[in-house]
C-alpha atoms as a PDB file:
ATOM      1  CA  UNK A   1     -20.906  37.872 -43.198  1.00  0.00           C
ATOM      2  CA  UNK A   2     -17.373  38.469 -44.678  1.00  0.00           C
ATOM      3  CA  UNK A   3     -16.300  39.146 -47.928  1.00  0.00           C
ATOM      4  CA  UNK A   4     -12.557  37.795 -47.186  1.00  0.00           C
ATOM      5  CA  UNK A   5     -11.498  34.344 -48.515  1.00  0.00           C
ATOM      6  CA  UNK A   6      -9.688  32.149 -46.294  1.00  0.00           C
ATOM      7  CA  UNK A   7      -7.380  29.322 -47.566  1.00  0.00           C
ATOM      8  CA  UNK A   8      -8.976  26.229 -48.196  1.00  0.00           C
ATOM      9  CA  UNK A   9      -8.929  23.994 -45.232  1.00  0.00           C
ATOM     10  CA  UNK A  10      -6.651  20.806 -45.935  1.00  0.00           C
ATOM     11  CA  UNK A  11      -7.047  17.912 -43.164  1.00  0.00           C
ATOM     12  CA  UNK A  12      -3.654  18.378 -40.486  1.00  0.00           C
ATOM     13  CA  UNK A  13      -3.372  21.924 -41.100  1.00  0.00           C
ATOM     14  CA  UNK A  14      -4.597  24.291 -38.260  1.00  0.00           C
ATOM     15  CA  UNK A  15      -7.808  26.728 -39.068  1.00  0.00           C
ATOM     16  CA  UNK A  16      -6.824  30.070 -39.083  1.00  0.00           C
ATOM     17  CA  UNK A  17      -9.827  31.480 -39.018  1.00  0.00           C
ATOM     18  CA  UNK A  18     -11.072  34.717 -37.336  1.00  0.00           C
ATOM     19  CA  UNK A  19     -14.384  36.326 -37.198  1.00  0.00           C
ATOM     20  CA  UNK A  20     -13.894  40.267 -39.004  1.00  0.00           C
ATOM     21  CA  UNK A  21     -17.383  41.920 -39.512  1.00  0.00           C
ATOM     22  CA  UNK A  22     -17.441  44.021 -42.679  1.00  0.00           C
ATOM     23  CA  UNK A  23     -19.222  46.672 -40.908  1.00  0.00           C
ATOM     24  CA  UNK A  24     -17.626  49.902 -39.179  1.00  0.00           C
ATOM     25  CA  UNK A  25     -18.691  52.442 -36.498  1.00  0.00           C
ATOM     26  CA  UNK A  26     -17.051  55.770 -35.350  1.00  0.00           C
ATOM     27  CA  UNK A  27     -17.864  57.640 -32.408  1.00  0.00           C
ATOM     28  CA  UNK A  28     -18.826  61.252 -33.162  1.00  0.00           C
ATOM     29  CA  UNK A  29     -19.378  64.398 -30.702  1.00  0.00           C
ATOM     30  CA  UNK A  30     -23.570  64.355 -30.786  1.00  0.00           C
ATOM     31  CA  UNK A  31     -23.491  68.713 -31.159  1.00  0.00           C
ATOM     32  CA  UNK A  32     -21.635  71.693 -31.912  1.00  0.00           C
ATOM     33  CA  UNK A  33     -19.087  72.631 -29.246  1.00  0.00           C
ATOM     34  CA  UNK A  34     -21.551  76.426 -28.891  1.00  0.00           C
ATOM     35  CA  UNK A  35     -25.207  74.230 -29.015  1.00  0.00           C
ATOM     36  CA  UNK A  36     -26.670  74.477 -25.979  1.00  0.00           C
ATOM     37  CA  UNK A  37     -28.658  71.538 -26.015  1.00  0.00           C
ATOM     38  CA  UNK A  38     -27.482  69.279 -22.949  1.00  0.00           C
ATOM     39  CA  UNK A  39     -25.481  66.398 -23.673  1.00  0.00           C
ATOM     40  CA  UNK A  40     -26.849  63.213 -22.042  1.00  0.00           C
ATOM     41  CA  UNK A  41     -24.422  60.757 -20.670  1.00  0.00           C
ATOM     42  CA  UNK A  42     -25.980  57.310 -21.636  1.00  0.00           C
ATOM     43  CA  UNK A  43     -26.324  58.338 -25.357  1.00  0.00           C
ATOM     44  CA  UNK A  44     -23.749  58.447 -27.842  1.00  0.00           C
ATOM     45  CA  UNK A  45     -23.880  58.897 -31.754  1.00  0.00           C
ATOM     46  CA  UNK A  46     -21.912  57.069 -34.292  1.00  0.00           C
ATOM     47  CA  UNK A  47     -21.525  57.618 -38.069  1.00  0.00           C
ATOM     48  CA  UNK A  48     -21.910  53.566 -39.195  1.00  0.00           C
ATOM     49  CA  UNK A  49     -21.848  51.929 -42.629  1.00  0.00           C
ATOM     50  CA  UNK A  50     -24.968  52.680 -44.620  1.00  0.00           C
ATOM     51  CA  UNK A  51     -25.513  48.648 -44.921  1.00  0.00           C
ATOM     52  CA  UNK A  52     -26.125  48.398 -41.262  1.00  0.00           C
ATOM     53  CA  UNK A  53     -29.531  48.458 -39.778  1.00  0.00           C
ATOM     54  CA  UNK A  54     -30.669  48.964 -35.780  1.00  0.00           C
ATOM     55  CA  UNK A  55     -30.412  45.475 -34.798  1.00  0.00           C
ATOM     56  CA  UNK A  56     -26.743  45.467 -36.351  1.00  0.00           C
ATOM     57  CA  UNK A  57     -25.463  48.133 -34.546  1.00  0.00           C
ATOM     58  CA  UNK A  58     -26.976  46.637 -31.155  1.00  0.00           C
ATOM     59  CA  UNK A  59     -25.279  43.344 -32.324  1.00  0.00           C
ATOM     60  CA  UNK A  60     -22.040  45.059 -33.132  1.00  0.00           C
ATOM     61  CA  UNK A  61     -21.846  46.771 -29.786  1.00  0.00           C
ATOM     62  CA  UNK A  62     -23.097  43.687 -27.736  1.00  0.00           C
ATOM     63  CA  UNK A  63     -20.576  40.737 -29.143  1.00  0.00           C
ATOM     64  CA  UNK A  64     -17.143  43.388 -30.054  1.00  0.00           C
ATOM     65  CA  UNK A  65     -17.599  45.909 -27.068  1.00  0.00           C
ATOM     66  CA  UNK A  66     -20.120  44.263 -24.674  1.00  0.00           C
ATOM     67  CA  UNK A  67     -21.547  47.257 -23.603  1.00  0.00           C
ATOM     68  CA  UNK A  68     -25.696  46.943 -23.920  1.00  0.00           C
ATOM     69  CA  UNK A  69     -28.113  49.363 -25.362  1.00  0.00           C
ATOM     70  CA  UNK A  70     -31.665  50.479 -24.909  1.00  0.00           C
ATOM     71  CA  UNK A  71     -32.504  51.657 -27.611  1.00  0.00           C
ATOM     72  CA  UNK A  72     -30.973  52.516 -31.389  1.00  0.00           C
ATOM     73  CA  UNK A  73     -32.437  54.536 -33.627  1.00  0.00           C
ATOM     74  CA  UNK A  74     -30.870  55.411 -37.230  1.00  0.00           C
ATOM     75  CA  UNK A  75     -31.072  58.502 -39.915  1.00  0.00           C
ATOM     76  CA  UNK A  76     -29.738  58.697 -43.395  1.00  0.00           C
ATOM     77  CA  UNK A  77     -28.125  62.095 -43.735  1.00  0.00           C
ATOM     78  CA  UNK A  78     -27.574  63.407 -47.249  1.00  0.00           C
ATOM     79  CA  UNK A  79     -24.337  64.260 -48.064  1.00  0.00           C
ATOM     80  CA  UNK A  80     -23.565  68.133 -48.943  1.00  0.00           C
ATOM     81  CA  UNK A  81     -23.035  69.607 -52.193  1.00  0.00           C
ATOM     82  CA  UNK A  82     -20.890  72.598 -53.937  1.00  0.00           C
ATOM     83  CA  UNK A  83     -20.060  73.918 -57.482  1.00  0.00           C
ATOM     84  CA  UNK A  84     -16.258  73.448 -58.509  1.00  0.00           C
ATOM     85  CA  UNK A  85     -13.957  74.708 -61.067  1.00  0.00           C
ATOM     86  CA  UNK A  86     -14.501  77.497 -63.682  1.00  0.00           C
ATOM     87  CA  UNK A  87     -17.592  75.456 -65.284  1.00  0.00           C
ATOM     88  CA  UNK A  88     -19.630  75.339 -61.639  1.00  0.00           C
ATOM     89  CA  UNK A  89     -19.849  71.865 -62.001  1.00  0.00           C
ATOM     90  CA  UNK A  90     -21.960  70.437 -58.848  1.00  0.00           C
ATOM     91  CA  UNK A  91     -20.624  67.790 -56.907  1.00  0.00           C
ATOM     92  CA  UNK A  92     -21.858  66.045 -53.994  1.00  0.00           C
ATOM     93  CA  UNK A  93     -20.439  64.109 -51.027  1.00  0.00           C
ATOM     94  CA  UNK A  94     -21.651  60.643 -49.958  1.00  0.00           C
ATOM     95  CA  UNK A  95     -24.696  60.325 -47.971  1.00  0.00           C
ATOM     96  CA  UNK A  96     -23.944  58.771 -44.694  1.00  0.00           C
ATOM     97  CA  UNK A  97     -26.228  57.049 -42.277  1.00  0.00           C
ATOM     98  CA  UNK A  98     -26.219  58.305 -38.064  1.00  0.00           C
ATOM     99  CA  UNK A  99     -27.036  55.735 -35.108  1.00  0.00           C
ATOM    100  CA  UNK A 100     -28.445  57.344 -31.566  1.00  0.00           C
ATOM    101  CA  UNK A 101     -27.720  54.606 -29.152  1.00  0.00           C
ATOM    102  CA  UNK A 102     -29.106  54.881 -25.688  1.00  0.00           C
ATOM    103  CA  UNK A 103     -27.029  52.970 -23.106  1.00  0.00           C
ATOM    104  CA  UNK A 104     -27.842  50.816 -20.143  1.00  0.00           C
ATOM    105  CA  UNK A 105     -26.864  53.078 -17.199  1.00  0.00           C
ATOM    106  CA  UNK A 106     -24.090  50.434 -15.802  1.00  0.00           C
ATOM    107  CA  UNK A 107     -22.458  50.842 -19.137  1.00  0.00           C
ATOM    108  CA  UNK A 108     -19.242  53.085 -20.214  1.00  0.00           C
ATOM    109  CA  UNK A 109     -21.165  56.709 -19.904  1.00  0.00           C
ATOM    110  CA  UNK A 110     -19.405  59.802 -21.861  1.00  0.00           C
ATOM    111  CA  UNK A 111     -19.111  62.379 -18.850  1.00  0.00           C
ATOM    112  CA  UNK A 112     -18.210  65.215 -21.289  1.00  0.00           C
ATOM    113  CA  UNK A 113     -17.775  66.522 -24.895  1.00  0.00           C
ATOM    114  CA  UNK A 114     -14.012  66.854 -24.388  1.00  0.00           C
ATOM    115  CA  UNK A 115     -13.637  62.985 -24.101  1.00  0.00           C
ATOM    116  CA  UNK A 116     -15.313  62.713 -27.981  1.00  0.00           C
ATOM    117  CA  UNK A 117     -12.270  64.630 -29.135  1.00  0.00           C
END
């Protein structure tokens, strides 16, 4: 659903109206550059809005990118704090919310960390 208003449809005047999801995604590289952990090339990781659930971001990639998935699997991060300024007041940064998505093997595959630059 979107939060934008349109203008209100009058009879003889074309629809202008276009489908933008309020949700966003961004591609992130899944480790460190120095982790050793293999990198698997049908799974990617994506830092998505906290409002979007499993079945979202498998909708999301299906009807913008249609690329299909296997499986999705999500994880609220919380975000990391410090002390500021003479009084060592705390402050902390906003939690943020990671989606592991499996692909299907015919889809786009990530052959490397240097292409998640």
């Amino acid at each position: 659903m979107s939060t934008r208003w349109y203008p209100l449809f009058q009879p003889g005047n074309p629809q202008l109206r276009v489908f933008l999801p309020n949700f966003w995604m961004k591609l992130i590289r899944p480790y460190a550059e120095d982790d050793p952990r293999p990198i698997f090339p049908n799974r990617v990781h994506f830092i998505v809005s906290m409002e979007m659930t499993r079945h979202d971001v498998k909708n999301y990639l299906k009807k913008i990118y249609n690329v299909d998935t296997i499986a999705v699997r999500t994880e609220i991060r919380m975000g990391k704090t410090k002390e500021v300024g003479k009084e060592r007041m705390v402050t902390k940064e906003d939690d943020y919310k990671i989606a592991y998505v499996t692909l299907v093997s015919s889809s786009y595959k990530v052959s490397s960390a240097d292409e998640l630059i």
